[in-house]
Protein backbone atom coordinates (compact mmCIF):
# COMPACT_ATOMS: atom_id res chain seq x y z
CA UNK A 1 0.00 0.00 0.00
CA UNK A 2 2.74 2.65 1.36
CA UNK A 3 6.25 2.74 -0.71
CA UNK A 4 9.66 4.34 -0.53
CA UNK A 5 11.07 3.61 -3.88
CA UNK A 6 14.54 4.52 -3.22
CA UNK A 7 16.33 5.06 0.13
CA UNK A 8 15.23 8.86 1.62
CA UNK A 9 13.25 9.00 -1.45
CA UNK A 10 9.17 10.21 -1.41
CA UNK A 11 6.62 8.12 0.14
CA UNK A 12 4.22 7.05 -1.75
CA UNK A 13 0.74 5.46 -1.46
CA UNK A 14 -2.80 5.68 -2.47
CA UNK A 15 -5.09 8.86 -2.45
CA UNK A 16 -8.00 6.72 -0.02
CA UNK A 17 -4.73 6.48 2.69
CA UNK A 18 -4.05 10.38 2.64
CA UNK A 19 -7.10 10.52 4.62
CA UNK A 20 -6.41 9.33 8.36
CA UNK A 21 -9.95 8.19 9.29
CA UNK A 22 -9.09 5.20 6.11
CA UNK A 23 -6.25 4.15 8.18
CA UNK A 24 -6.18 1.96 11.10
CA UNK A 25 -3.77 0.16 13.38
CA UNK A 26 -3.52 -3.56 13.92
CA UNK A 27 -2.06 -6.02 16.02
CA UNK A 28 -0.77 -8.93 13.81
CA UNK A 29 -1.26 -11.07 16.62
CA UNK A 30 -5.22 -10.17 16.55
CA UNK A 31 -8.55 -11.19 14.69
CA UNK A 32 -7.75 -8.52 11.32
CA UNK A 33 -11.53 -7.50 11.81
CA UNK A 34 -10.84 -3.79 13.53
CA UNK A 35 -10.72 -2.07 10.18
CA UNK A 36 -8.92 -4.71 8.22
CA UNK A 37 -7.66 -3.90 4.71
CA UNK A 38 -10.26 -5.62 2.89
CA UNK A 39 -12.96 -2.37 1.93
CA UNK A 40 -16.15 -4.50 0.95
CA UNK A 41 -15.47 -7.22 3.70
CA UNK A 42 -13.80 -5.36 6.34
CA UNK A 43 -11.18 -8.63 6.54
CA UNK A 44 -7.14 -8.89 6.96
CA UNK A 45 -5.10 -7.54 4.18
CA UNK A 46 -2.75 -10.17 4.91
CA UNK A 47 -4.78 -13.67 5.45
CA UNK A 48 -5.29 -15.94 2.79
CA UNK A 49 -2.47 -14.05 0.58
CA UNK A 50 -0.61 -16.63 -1.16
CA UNK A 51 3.30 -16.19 0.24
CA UNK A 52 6.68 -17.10 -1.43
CA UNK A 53 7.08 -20.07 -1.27
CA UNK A 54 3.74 -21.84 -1.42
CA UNK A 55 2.71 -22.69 -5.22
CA UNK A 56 6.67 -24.29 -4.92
CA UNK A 57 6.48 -26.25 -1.52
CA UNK A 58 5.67 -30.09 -1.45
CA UNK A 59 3.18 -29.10 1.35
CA UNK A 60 -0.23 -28.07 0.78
CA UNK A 61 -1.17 -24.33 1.26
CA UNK A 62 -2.72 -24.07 5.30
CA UNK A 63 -4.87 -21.29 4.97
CA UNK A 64 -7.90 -20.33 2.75
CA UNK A 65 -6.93 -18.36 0.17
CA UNK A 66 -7.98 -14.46 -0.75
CA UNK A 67 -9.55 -14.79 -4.35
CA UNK A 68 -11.98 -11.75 -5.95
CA UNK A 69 -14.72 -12.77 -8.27
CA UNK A 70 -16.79 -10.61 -9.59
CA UNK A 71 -19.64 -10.95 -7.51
CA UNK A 72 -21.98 -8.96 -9.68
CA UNK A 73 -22.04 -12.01 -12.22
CA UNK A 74 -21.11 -15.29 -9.62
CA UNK A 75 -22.86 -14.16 -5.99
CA UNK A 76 -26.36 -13.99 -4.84
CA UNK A 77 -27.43 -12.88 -1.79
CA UNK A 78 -31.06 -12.24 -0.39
CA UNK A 79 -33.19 -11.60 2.89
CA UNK A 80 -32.33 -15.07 3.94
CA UNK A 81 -29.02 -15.70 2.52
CA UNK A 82 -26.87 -12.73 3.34
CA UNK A 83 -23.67 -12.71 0.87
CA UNK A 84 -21.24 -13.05 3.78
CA UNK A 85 -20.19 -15.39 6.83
CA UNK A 86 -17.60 -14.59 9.93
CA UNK A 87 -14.79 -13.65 9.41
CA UNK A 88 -16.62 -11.37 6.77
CA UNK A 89 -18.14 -8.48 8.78
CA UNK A 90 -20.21 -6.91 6.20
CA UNK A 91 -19.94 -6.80 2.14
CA UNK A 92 -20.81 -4.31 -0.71
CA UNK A 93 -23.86 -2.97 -1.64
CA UNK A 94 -24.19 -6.43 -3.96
CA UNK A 95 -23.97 -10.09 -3.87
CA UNK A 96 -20.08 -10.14 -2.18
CA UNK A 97 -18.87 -13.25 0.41
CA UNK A 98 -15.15 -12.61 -0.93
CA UNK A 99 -12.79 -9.82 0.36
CA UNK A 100 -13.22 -7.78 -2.79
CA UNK A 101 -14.59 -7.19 -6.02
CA UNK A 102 -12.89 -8.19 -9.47
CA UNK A 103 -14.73 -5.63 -11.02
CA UNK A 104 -14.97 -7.59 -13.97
CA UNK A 105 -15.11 -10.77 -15.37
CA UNK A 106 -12.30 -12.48 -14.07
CA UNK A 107 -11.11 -14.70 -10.62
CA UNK A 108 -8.13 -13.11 -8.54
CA UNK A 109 -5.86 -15.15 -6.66
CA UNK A 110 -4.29 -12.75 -4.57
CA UNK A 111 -0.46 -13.56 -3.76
CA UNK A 112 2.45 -11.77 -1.99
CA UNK A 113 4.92 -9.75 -3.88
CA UNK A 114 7.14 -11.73 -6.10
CA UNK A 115 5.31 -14.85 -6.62
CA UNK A 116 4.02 -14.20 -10.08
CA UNK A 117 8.18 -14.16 -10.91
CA UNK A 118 8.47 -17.51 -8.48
CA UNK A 119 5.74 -18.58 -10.23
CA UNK A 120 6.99 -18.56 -13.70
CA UNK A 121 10.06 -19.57 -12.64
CA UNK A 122 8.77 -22.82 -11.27
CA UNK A 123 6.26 -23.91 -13.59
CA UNK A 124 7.22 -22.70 -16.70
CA UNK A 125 4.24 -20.39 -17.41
CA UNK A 126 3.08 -17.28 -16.06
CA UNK A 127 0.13 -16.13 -14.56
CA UNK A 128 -1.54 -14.27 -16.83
CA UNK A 129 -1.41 -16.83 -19.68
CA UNK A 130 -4.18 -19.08 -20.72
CA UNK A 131 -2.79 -22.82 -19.08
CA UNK A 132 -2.75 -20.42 -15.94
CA UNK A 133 -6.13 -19.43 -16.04
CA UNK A 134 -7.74 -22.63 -17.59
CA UNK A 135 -6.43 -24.30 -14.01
CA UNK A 136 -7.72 -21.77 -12.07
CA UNK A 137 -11.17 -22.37 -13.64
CA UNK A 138 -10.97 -25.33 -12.48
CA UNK A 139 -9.97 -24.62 -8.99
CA UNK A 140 -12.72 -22.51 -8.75
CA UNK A 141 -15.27 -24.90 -10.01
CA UNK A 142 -14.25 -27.53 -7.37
CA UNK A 143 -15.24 -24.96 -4.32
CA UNK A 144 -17.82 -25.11 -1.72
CA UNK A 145 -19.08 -22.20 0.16
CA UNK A 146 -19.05 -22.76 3.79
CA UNK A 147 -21.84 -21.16 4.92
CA UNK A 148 -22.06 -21.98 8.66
CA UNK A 149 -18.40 -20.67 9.53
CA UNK A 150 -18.47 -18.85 12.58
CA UNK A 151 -15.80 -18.00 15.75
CA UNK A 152 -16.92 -20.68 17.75
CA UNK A 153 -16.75 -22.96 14.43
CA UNK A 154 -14.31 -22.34 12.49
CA UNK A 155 -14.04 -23.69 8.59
CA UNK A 156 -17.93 -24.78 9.45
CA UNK A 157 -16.95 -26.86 12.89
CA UNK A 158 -16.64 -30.70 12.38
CA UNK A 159 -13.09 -32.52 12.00
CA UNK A 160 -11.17 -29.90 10.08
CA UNK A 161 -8.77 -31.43 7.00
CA UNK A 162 -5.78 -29.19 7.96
CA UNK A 163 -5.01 -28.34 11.70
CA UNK A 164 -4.77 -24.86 12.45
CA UNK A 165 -2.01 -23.23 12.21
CA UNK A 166 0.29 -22.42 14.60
CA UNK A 167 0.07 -19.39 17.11
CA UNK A 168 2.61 -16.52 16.67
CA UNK A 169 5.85 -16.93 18.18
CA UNK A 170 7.18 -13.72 20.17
């Protein structure tokens, strides 16, 4: 969000930070809900970003991931079902359970800095080309919406397939 492109050079960062009320302090450590990043779902910046290191690593990824649909085409919502679950504290004025909005036709997979190049580098193809997107088609085909995912039940309660992982480390 904020930059410093060169050492004691200008810092840098969107016109919607300038304003201090659109920024807000948070404890790594905590929930991400107090103002997170995420504008339409009020969730972490940083969960479910896909990190260096994970498209490359024998193990599976953790942690759900942060994809944007565009919710305009792909989400309903109505009285009854409400276009969002915990950790999603609200959504946009349309049809949005995902922590933002494509804007367009298209699925983002949101991932750290770098990992497009890691990416490439590993597979052989990049992320914007058409083997890329033809498997994440597929990956979003074979999703389920969890729809009773609460605090108290997290991932929808049950025997989850993944433990947990691990609490921060001081």
């Amino acid at each position: 969000m904020i930059s410093r492109c060169f050492l004691g050079g200008p810092i840098y960062m969107p016109t919607w930070m300038q304003y201090p009320a659109n920024r807000y302090k948070q404890n790594i450590q905590g929930n991400g809900l107090d103002g997170g990043g995420q504008g339409a779902s009020g969730m972490s910046a940083l969960g479910g970003t896909i990190r260096l290191g994970e498209f490359k690593s024998e193990l599976p990824i953790r942690h759900a991931l942060k994809i944007n649909p565009w919710p305009e085409k792909y989400c309903y919502y109505s009285e009854t079902i409400r276009g969002f679950v915990w950790p999603a504290i609200r959504l946009d004025n349309y049809a949005k359970y995902f922590t933002e909005d494509a804007a367009w036709d298209t699925w983002d997979i949101i991932v750290e800095r770098d990992v497009e190049i890691e990416f490439h580098n590993t597979f052989g193809f990049s992320m914007n080309s058409n083997q890329w997107k033809s498997e994440l088609n597929k990956l979003m085909k074979s999703l389920s919406i969890i729809r009773n995912n609460t605090i108290e039940t997290i991932g929808g309660g049950g025997e989850p397939m993944q433990s947990l992982a691990p609490n921060f480390v001081n």
